[in-house]
Protein backbone atom coordinates (compact mmCIF):
# COMPACT_ATOMS: atom_id res chain seq x y z
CA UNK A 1 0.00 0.00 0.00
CA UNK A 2 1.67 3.65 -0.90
CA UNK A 3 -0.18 7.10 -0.83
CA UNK A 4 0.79 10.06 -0.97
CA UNK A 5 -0.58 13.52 0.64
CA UNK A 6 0.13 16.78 -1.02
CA UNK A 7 -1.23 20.07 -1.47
CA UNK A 8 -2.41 21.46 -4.59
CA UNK A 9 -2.32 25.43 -4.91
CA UNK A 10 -3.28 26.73 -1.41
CA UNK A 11 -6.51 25.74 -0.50
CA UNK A 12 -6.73 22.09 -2.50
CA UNK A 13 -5.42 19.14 -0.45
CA UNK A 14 -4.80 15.47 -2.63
CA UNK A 15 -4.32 12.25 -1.68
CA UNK A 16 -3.34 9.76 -4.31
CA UNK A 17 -2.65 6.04 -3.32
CA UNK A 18 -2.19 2.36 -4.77
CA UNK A 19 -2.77 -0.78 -3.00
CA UNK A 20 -1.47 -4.03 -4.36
CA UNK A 21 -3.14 -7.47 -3.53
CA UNK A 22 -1.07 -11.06 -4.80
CA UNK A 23 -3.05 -14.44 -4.19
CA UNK A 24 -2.14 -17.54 -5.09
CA UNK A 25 -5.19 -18.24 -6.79
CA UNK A 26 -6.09 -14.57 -8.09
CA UNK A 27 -4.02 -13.01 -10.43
CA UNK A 28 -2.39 -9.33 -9.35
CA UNK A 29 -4.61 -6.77 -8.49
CA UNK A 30 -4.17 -3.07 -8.25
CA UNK A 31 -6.41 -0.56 -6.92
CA UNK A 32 -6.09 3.11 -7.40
CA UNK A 33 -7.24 5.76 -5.16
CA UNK A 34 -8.08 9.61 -5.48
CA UNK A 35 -8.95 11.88 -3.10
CA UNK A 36 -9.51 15.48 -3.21
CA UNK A 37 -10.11 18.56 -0.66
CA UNK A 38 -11.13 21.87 -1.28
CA UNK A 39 -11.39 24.94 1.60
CA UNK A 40 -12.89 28.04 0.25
CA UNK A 41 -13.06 29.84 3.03
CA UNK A 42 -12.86 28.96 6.68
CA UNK A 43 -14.86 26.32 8.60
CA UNK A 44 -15.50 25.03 4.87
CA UNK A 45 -14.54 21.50 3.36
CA UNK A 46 -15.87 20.12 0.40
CA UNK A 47 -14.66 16.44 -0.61
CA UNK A 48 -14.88 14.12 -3.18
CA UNK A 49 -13.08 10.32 -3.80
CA UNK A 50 -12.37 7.92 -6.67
CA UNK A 51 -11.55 4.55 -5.82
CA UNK A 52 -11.70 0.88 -6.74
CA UNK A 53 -11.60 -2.09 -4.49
CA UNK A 54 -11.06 -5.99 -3.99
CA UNK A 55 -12.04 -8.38 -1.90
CA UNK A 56 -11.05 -11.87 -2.03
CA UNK A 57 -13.52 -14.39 -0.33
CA UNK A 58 -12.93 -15.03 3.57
CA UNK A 59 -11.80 -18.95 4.69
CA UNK A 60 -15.65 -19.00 6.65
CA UNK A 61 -16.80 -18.11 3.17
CA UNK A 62 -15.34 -20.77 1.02
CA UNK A 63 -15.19 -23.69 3.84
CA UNK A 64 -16.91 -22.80 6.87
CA UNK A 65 -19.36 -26.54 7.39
CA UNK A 66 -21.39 -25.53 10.65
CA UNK A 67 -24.31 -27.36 11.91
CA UNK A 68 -26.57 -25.21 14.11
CA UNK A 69 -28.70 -27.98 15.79
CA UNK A 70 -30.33 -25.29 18.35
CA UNK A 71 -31.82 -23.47 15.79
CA UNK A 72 -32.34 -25.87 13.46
CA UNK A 73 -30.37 -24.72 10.25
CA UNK A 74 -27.08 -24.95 8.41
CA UNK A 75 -23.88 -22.80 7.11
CA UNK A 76 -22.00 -24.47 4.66
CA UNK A 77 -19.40 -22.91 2.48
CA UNK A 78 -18.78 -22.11 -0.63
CA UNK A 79 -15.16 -23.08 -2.59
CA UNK A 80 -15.92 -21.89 -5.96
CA UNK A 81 -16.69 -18.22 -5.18
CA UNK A 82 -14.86 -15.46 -6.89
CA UNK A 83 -13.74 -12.62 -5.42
CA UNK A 84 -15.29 -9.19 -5.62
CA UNK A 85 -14.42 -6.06 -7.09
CA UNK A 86 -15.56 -2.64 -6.96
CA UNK A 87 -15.49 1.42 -8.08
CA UNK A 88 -16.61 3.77 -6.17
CA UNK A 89 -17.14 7.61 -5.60
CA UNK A 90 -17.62 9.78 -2.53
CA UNK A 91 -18.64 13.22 -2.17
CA UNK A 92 -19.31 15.55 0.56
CA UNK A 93 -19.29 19.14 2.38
CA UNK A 94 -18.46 20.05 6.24
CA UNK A 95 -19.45 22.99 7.68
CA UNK A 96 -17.31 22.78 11.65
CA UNK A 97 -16.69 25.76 14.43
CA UNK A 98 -13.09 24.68 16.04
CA UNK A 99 -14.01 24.30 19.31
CA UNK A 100 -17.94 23.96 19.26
CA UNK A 101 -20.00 22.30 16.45
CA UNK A 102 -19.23 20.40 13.47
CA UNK A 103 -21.91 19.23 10.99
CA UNK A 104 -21.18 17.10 7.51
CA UNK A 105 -23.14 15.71 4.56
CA UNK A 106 -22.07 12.50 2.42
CA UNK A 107 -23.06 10.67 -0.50
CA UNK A 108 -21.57 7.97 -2.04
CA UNK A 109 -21.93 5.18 -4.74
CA UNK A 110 -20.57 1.84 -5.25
CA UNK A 111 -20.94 -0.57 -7.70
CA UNK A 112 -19.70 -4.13 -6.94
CA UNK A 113 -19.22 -6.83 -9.55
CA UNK A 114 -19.32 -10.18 -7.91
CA UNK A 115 -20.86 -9.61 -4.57
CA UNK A 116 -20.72 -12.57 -2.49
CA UNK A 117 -24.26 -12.62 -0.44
CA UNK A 118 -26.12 -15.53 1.74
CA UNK A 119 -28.93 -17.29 0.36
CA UNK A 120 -31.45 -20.32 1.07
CA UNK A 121 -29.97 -23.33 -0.89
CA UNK A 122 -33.14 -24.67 -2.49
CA UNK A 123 -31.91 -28.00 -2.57
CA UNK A 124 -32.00 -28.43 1.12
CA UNK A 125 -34.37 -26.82 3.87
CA UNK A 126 -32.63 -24.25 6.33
CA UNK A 127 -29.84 -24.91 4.44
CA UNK A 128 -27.95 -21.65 3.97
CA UNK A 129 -24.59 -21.00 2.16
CA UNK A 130 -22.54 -18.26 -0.15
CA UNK A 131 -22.82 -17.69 -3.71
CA UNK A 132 -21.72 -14.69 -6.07
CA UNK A 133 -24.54 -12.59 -7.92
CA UNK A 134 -23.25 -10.50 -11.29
CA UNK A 135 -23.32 -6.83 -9.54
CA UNK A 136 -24.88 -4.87 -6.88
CA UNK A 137 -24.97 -0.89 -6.53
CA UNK A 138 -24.93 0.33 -2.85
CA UNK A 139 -25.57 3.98 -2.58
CA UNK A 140 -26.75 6.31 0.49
CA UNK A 141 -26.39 9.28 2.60
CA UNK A 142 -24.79 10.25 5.54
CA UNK A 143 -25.32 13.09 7.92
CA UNK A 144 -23.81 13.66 11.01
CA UNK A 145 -23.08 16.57 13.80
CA UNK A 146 -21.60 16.88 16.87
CA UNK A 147 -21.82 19.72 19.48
CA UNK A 148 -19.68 20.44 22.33
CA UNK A 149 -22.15 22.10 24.44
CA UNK A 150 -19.74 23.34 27.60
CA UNK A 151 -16.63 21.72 28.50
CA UNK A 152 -18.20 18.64 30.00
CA UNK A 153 -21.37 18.00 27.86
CA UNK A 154 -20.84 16.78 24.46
CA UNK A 155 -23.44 15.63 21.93
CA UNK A 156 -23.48 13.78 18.75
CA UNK A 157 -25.61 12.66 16.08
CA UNK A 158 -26.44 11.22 12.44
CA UNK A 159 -28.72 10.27 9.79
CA UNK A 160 -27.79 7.16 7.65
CA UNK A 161 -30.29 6.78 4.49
CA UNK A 162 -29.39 3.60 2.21
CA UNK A 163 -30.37 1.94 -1.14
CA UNK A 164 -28.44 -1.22 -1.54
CA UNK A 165 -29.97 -3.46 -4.66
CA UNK A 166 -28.88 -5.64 -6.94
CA UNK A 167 -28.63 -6.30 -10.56
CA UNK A 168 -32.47 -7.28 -10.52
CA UNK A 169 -33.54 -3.68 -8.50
CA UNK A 170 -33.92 -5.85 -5.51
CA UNK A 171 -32.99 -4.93 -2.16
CA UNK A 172 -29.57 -6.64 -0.72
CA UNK A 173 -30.28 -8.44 2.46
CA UNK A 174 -29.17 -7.01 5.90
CA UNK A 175 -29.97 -3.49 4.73
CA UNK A 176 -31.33 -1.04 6.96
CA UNK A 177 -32.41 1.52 4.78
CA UNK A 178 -32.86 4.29 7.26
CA UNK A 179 -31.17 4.30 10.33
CA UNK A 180 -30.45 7.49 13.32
CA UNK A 181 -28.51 8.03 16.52
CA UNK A 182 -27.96 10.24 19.12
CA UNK A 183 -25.66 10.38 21.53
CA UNK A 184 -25.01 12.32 24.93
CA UNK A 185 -21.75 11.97 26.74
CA UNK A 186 -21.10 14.05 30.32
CA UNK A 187 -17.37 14.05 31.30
CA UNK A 188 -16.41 14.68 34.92
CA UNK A 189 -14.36 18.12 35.09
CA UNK A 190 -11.84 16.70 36.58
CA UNK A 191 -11.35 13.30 34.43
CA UNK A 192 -12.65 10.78 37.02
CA UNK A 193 -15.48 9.16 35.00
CA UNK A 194 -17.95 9.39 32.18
CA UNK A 195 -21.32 8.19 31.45
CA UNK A 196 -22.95 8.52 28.33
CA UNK A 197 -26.23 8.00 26.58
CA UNK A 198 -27.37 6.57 23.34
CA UNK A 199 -30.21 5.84 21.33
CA UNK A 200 -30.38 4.44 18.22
């Protein structure tokens, strides 16, 4: 892995990297990265990424044989899976106070050819096991803040909205495609304890 951090005129920041991944089984693979940040003015920070990824399957993936007798169903892995490979783009704006409040906005987009996801075998009942599908796109939202309300109270928060499908316009399992938090945090003055509070 190399990257490399410079800045571009005076208020344009760049990050360019390469990682390298060798497998026995895979041939090379190299995936670029660009990065990009531009201040304006103060407390301003606009962003945007390029980037592609890989992912070769995980050992549970391929050969994981697992027989969960308590709740009556199977895991059983897949060997022949291929690994996956992505592109994606970021981009985003920050709006932050030094000391007091910070708040940011993100989108991004990925598309992923060969996603490895967990399905139903149909050949076997509460069988389940690993198989590729041709692509996926995963795209959402992010917003976050955070406050520092006086020098003991600090409070965070966010908004995650996400539309993961695949190549059929179906929703990818596990996705949660809105999700929230806040969180409260009080910090002794004098650095004995904490106790926080969060809801999600």
């Amino acid at each position: 892995f190399s990257q490399y951090d410079f800045q571009f005129l005076k208020k344009i920041n760049t990050i360019i990297g390469t990682r390298i991944d060798k497998y026995s089984e895979y041939d090379l693979v190299i995936s670029p990265r660009l990065g990009i940040m531009y201040r304006p003015i103060d407390r301003w920070k606009f962003r945007m990424t390029w980037g592609k990824g890989f992912r070769a399957p995980s050992f549970m993936e391929r050969f994981i044989d697992w027989n969960h007798i308590q709740y009556n169903y199977k895991v059983i892995g897949n060997p022949n899976l291929k690994p996956e490979s992505s592109t994606g783009y970021t981009t985003g704006v920050e709006y932050y106070h030094p000391t007091t409040y910070q708040v940011s906005l993100m989108m991004y987009y990925n598309k992923i050819e060969n996603p490895i996801v967990v399905y139903e075998s149909n050949d076997e009942e509460n069988l389940n096991t690993y198989h590729n599908i041709e692509n996926a796109i995963y795209k959402g939202i992010e917003i976050q803040g955070r406050w520092s309300i006086s020098n003991i109270w600090l409070s965070s928060w966010g908004l995650h909205i996400i539309d993961n499908r695949d190549n059929d316009g179906n929703l990818m399992p596990n996705t949660m495609p809105l999700s929230s938090y806040s969180r409260t945090s009080y910090k002794h003055p004098r650095n004995l304890w904490n106790v926080s509070m969060q809801i999600k």
